[in-house]
Protein backbone atom coordinates (compact mmCIF):
# COMPACT_ATOMS: atom_id res chain seq x y z
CA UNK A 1 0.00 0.00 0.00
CA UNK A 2 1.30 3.61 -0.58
CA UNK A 3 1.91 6.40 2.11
CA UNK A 4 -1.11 8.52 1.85
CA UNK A 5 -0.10 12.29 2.42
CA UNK A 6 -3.19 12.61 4.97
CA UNK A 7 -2.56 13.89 8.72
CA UNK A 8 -5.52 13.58 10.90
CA UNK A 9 -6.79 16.33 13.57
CA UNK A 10 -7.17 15.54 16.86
CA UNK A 11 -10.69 15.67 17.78
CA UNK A 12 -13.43 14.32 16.31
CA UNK A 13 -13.64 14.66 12.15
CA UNK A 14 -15.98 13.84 9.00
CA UNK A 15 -13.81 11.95 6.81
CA UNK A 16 -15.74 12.33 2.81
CA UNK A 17 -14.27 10.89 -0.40
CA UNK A 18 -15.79 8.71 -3.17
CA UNK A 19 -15.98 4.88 -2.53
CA UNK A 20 -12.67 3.48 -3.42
CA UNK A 21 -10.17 6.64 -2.27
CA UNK A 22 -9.35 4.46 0.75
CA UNK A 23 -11.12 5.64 3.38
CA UNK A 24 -11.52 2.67 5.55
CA UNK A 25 -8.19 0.99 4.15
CA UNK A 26 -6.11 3.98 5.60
CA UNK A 27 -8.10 4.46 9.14
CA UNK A 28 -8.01 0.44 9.90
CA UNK A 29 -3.95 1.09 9.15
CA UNK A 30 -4.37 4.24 11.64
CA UNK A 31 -6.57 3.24 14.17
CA UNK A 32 -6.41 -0.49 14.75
CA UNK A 33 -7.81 -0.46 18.17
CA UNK A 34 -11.26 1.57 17.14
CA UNK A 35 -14.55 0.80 17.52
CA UNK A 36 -15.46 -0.10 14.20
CA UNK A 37 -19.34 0.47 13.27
CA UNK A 38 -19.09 -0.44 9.20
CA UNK A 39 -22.61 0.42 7.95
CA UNK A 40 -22.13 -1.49 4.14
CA UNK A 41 -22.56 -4.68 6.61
CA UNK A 42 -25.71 -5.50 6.47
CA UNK A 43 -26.32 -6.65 9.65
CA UNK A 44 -25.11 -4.04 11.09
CA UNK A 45 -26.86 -1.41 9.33
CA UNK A 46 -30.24 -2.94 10.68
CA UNK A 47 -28.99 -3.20 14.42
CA UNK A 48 -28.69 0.85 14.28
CA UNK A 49 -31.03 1.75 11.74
CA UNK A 50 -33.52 -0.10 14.40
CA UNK A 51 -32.19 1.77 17.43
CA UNK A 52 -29.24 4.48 16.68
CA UNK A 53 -29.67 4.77 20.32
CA UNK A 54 -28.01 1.48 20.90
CA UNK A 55 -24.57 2.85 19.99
CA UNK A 56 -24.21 4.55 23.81
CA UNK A 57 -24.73 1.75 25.90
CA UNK A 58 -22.43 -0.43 23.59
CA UNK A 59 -19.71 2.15 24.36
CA UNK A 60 -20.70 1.76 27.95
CA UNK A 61 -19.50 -1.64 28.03
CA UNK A 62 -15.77 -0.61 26.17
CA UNK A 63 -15.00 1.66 28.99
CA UNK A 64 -11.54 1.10 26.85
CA UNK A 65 -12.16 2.78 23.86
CA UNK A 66 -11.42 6.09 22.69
CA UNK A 67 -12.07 6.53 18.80
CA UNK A 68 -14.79 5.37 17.39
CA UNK A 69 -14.60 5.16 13.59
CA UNK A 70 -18.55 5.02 12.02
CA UNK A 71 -18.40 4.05 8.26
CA UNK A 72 -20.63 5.26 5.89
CA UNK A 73 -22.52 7.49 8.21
CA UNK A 74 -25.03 8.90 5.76
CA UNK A 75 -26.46 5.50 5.65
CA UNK A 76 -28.27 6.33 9.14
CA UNK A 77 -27.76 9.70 9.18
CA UNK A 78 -29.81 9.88 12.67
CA UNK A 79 -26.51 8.45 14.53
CA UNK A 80 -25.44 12.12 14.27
CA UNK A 81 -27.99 12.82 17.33
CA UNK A 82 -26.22 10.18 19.53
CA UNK A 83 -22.70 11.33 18.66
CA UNK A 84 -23.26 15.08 19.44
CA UNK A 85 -24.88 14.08 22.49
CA UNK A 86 -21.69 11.87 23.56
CA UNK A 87 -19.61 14.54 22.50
CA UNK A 88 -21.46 16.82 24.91
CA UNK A 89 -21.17 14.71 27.24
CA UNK A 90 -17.19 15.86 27.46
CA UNK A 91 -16.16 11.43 27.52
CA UNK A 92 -12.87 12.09 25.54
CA UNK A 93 -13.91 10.48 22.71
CA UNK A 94 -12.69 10.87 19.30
CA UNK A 95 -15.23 10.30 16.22
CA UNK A 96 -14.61 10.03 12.95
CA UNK A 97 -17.27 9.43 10.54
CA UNK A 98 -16.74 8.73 6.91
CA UNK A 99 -19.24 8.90 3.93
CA UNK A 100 -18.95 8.41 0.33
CA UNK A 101 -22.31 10.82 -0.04
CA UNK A 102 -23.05 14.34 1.68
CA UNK A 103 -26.67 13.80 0.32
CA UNK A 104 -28.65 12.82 3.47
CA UNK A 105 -26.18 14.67 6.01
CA UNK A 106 -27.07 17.77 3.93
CA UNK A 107 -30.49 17.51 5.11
CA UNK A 108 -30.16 15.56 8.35
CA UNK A 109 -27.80 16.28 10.85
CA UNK A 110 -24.28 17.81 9.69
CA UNK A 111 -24.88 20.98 11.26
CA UNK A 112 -25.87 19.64 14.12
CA UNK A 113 -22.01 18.81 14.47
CA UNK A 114 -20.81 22.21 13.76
CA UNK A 115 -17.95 23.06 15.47
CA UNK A 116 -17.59 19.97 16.69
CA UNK A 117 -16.31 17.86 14.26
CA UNK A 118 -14.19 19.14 11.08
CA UNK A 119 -14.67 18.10 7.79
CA UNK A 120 -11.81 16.62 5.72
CA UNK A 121 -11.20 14.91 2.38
CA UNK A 122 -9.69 12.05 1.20
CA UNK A 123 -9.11 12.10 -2.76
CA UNK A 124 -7.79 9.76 -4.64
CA UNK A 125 -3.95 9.07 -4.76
CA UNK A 126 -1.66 12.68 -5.33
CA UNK A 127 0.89 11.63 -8.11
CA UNK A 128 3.52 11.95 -5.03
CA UNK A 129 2.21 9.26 -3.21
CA UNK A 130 2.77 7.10 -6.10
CA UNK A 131 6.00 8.44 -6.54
CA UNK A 132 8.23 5.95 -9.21
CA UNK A 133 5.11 4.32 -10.37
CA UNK A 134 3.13 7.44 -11.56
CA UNK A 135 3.15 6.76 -15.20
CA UNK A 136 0.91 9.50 -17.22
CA UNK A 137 -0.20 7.53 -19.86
CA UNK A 138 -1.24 5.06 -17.48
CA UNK A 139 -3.16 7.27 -15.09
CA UNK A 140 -4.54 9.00 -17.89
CA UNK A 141 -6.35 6.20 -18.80
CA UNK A 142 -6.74 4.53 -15.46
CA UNK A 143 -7.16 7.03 -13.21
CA UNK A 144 -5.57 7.88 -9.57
CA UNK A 145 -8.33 5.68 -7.79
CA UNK A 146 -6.49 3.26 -5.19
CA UNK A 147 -9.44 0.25 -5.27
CA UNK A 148 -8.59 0.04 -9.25
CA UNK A 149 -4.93 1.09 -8.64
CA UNK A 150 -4.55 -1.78 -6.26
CA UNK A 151 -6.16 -4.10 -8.27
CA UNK A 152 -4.51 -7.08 -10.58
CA UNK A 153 -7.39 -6.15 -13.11
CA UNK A 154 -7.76 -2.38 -13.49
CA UNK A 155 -9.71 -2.28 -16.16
CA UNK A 156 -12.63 -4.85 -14.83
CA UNK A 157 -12.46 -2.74 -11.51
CA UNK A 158 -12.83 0.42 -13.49
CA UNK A 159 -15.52 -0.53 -15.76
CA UNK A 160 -17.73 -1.70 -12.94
CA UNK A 161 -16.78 1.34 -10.61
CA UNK A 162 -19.52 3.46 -12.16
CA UNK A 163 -22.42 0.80 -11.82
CA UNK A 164 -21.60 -0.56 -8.28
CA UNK A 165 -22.25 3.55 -7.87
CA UNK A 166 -25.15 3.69 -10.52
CA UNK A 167 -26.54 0.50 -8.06
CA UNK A 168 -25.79 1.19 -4.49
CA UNK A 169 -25.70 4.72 -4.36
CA UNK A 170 -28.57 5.79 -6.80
CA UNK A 171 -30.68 2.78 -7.18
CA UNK A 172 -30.97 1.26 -3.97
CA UNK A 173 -31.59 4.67 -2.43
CA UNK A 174 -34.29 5.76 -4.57
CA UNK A 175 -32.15 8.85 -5.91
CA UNK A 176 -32.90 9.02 -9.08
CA UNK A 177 -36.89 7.65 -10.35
CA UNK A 178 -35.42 6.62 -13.75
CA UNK A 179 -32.22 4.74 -13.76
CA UNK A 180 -31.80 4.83 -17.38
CA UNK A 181 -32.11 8.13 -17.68
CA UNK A 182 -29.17 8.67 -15.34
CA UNK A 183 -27.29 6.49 -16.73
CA UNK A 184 -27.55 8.64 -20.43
CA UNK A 185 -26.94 11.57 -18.30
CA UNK A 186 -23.33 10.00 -17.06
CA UNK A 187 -22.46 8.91 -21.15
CA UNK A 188 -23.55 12.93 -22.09
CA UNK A 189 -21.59 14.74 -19.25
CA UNK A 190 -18.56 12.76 -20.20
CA UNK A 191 -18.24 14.98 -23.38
CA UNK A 192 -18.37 17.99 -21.08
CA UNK A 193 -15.78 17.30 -18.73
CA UNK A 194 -13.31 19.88 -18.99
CA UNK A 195 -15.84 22.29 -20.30
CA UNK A 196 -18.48 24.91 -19.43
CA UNK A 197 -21.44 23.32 -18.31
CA UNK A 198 -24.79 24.54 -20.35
CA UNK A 199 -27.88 22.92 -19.25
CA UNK A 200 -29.63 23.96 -22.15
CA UNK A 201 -27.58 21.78 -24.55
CA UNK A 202 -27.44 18.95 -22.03
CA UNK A 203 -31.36 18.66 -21.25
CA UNK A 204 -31.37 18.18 -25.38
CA UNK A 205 -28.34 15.27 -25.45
CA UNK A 206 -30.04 13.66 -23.11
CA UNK A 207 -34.06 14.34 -24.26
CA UNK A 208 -34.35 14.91 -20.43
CA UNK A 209 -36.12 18.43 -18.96
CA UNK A 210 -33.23 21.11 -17.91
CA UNK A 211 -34.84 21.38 -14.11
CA UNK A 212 -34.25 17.36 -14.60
CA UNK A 213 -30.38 17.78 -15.58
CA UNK A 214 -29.75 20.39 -12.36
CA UNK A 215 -31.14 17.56 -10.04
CA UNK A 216 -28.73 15.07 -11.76
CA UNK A 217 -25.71 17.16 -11.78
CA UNK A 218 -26.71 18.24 -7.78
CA UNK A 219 -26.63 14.32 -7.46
CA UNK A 220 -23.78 14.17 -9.02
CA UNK A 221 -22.14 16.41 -6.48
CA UNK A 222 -23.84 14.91 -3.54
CA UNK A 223 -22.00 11.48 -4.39
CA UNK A 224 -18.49 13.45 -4.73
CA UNK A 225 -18.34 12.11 -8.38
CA UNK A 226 -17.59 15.51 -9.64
CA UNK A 227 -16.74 18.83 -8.75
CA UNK A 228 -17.17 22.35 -10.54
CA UNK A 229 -15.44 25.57 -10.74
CA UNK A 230 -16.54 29.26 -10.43
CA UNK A 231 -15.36 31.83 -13.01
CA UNK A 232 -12.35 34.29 -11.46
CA UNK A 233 -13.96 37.50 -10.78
CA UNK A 234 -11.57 39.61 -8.17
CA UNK A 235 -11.11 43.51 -10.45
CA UNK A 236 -12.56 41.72 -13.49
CA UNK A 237 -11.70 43.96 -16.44
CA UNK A 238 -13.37 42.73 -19.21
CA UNK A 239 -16.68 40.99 -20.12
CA UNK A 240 -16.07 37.39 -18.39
CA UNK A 241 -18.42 34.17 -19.25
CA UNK A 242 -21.60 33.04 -16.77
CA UNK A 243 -20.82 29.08 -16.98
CA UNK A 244 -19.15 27.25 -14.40
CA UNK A 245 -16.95 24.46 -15.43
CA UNK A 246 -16.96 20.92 -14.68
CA UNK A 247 -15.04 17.95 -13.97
CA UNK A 248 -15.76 14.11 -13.09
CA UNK A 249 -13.75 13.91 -10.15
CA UNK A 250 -11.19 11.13 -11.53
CA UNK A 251 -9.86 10.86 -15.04
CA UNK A 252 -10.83 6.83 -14.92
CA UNK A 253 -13.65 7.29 -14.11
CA UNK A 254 -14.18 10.05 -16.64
CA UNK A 255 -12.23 7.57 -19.69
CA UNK A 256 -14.54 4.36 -18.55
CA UNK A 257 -17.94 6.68 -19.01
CA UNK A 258 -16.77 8.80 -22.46
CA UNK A 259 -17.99 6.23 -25.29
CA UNK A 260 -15.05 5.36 -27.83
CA UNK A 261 -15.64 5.23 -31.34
CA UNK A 262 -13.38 4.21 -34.42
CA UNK A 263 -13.22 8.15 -34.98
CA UNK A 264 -12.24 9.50 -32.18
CA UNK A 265 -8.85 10.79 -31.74
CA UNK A 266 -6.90 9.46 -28.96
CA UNK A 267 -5.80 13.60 -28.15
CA UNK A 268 -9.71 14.33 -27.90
CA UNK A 269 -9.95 12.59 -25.22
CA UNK A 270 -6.49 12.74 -23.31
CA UNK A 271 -6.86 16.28 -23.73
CA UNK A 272 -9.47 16.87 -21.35
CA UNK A 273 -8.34 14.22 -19.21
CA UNK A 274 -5.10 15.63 -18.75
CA UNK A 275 -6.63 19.10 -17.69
CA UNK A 276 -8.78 17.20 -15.15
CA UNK A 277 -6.03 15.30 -13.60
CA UNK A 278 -4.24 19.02 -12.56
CA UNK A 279 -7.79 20.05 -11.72
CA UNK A 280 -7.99 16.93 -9.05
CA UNK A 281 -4.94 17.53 -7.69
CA UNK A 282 -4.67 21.39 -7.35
CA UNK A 283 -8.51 20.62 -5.80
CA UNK A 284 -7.39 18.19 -3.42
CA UNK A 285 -4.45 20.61 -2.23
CA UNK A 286 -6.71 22.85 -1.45
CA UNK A 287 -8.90 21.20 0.36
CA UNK A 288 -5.52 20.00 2.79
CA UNK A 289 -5.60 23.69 3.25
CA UNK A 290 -9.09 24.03 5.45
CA UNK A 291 -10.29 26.28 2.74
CA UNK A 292 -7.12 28.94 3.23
CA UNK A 293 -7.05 28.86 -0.59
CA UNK A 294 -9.39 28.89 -3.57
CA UNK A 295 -9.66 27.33 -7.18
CA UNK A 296 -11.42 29.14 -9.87
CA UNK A 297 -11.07 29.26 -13.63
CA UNK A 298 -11.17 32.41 -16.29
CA UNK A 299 -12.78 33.11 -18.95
CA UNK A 300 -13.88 36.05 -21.20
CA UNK A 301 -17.06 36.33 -22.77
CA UNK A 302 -14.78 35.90 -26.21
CA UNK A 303 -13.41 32.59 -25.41
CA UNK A 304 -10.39 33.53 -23.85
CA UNK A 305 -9.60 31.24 -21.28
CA UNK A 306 -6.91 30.34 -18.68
CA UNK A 307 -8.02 26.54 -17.32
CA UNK A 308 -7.06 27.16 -13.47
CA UNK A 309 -6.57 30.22 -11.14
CA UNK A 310 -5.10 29.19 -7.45
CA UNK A 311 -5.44 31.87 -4.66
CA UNK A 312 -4.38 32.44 -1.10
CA UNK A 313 -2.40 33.68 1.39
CA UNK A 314 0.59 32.73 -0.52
CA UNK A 315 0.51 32.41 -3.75
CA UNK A 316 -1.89 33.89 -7.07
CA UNK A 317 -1.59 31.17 -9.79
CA UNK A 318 -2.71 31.00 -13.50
CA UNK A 319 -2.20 27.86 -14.61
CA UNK A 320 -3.17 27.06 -18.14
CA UNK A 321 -3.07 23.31 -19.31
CA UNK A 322 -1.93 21.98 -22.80
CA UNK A 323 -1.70 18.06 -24.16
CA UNK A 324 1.37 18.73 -26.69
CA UNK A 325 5.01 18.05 -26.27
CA UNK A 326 5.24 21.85 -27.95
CA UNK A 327 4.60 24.85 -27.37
CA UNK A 328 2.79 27.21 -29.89
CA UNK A 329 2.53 31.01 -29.42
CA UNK A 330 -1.59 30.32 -29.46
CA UNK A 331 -0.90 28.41 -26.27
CA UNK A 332 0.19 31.24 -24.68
CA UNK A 333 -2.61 33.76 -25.59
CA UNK A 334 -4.70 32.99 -22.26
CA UNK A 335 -2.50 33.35 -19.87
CA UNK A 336 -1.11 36.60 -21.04
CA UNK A 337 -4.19 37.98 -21.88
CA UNK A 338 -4.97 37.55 -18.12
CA UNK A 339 -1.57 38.69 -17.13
CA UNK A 340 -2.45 42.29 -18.47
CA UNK A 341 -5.37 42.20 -16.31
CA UNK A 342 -3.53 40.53 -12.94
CA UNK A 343 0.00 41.31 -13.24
CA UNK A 344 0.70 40.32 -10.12
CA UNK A 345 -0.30 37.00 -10.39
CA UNK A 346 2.51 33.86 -11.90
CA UNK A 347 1.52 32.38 -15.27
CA UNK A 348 2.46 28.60 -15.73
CA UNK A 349 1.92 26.45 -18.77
CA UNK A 350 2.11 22.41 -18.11
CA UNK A 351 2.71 20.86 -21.09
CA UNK A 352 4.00 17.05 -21.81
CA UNK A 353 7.73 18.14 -22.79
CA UNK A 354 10.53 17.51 -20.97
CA UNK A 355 12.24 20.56 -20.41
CA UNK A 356 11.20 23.25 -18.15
CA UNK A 357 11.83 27.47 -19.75
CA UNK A 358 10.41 30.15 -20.05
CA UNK A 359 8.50 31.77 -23.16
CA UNK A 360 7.48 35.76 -23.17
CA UNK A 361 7.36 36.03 -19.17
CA UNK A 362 5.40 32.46 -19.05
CA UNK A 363 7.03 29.54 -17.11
CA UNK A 364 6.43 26.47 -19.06
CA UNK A 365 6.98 23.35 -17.11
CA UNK A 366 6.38 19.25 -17.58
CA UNK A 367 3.34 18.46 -16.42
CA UNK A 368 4.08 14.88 -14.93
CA UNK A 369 7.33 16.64 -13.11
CA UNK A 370 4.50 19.65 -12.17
CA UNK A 371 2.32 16.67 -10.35
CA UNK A 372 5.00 14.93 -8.71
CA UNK A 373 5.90 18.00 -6.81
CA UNK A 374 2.24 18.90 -5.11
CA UNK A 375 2.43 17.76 -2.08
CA UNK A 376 -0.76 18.48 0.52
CA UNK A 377 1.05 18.97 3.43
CA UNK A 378 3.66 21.52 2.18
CA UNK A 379 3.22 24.70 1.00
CA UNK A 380 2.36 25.52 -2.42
CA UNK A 381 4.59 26.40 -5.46
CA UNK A 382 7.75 26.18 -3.75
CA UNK A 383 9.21 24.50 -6.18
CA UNK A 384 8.68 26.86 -8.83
């Protein structure tokens, strides 16, 4: 197994990522000696869906135990009453409570918690923690997830990802009335990843009502399966576009869902992969942050675009993403067009060559080499 780069608070935490980030694999390694409440087990999940209440007198009789670990917590999302009451109740106990959906605990409970437990993120693996074996191609195609990473058949695991998901998650908890329709919804959305979302077009593809296509894409975001990003608006000088942007949340999962046809062209589709893969990564950094920085994107109602903008305390970012081994002067146009605006801010272009330089003020840098540097718990660019 690799080191993840994840370092745990002290009290009592909500641990979200999608099913298959590792989760549960990491916090049995961490916590060996936890009272372990796994709510996929069947039985289990009708001993406290029958009586959430049961969980304190169980604890009772561990007078031992200190951190309880409760998987899958949106599955009974009314265990959040009996852990803020135990929490009150000042008994030194650390909980951590994972979930692979924020959909329930929007609605029932997580703010009951506020303040008392944080929220943190585990994402699939940084190209860091992979360290010799990150292999672009490879992830391109296969993603960063560690259940199909660690598996002897990547592929299978990858191709059945989505439907234990479409299953589990959506079927079995009545999520969605029409399966099928979803399930078109998934195939469309894979030809906007990487692009501005428009609803409009969308609701067409997929011969589904638009009002129909914001509840999917709200589900979408409610199972952590994808994530979007806000146009940069801080002194915006020029006419700037309305559409947010969005991403599946894992380039293998985005590959296994985009249909292939005879032709395609292998760039079409490693193109936007490749920009989602930074998009992951720089996300997932800032999440190890506890929302110190931000993540948007830029664009000008006349197409001019600049794929990532990274702010904080430290560091103003315009990162611009491009699939060749060369660099044109065309792929420089974005991020100089927003340096006249933002001077102050760094423009980088990641590109697949080998050598890093710079072209007209612009540092242009390999992006495998720029991935293998981000690093969650360290500060961000210092190696630039």
């Amino acid at each position: 197994m690799y080191e993840r780069f994840f370092t745990p608070p002290q009290t009592s935490f909500f641990l979200f990522g999608p099913r298959g980030t590792g989760k549960s694999t990491w916090l049995k390694q961490r916590y060996p000696t936890a009272f372990w409440v796994d709510l996929l087990d069947p039985e289990k999940l009708r001993f406290f869906a029958a009586g959430p209440e049961r969980l304190s007198p169980l604890l009772a009789q561990a007078p031992e135990t200190t951190t309880i670990v409760i998987d899958e917590i949106q599955k009974i999302p009314e265990l959040l009453d009996v852990v803020h009451s135990l929490i009150e109740q000042k008994k030194g106990y650390q909980f951590i409570l994972t979930g692979s959906s924020s959909r329930k605990l929007k609605r029932q409970g997580v703010n009951l918690l506020a303040g008392r437990a944080l929220l943190r993120y585990m994402p699939p693996f940084f190209a860091k923690e992979l360290g010799s074996s990150f292999d672009l191609p490879r992830q391109l195609r296969l993603g960063m997830l560690p259940i199909v990473l660690d598996s002897p058949s990547p592929e299978e695991v990858l191709r059945a990802y989505v439907g234990i998901y479409l299953k589990e998650e959506v079927q079995d908890e009545g999520i969605i009335r029409n399966v099928g329709d979803f399930a078109r919804f998934l195939e469309v959305m894979s030809f906007s990843h990487g692009s501005s979302l428009n609803t409009s077009n969308i609701s067409r593809e997929c011969q589904v009502s638009r009002k129909t296509v914001d509840g999917f894409l709200s589900v979408l975001d409610d199972l952590l399966l994808s994530f979007q990003l806000q146009i940069f608006r801080h002194k915006a000088k020029r006419v700037l576009a309305d559409h947010p942007k969005f991403y599946f949340f894992d380039p293998g999962v985005y590959a296994s869902l985009r249909p292939k046809a005879l032709y395609d062209k292998e760039t079409e589709r490693e193109g936007p992969a490749l920009e989602g893969l930074v998009g992951q990564h720089l996300r997932a950094w800032t999440q190890a942050q506890i929302e110190l920085f931000q993540l948007h994107f830029w664009r000008t109602a006349s197409q001019v675009e600049v794929d990532f903008i990274l702010t904080g305390p430290s560091c103003f970012l315009a990162i611009e993403v491009k699939n060749g081994t060369v660099i044109h002067p065309e792929d420089l146009r974005g991020l100089e067009t927003f340096s006249e605006d933002h001077p102050e801010a760094t423009p980088i272009l990641l590109y697949r060559g080998k050598y890093k330089l710079k072209q007209r003020n612009i540092l242009c840098y390999p992006v495998d080499e720029f991935l293998l540097q981000i690093d969650p718990r360290k500060e961000f660019p210092s190696f630039l």
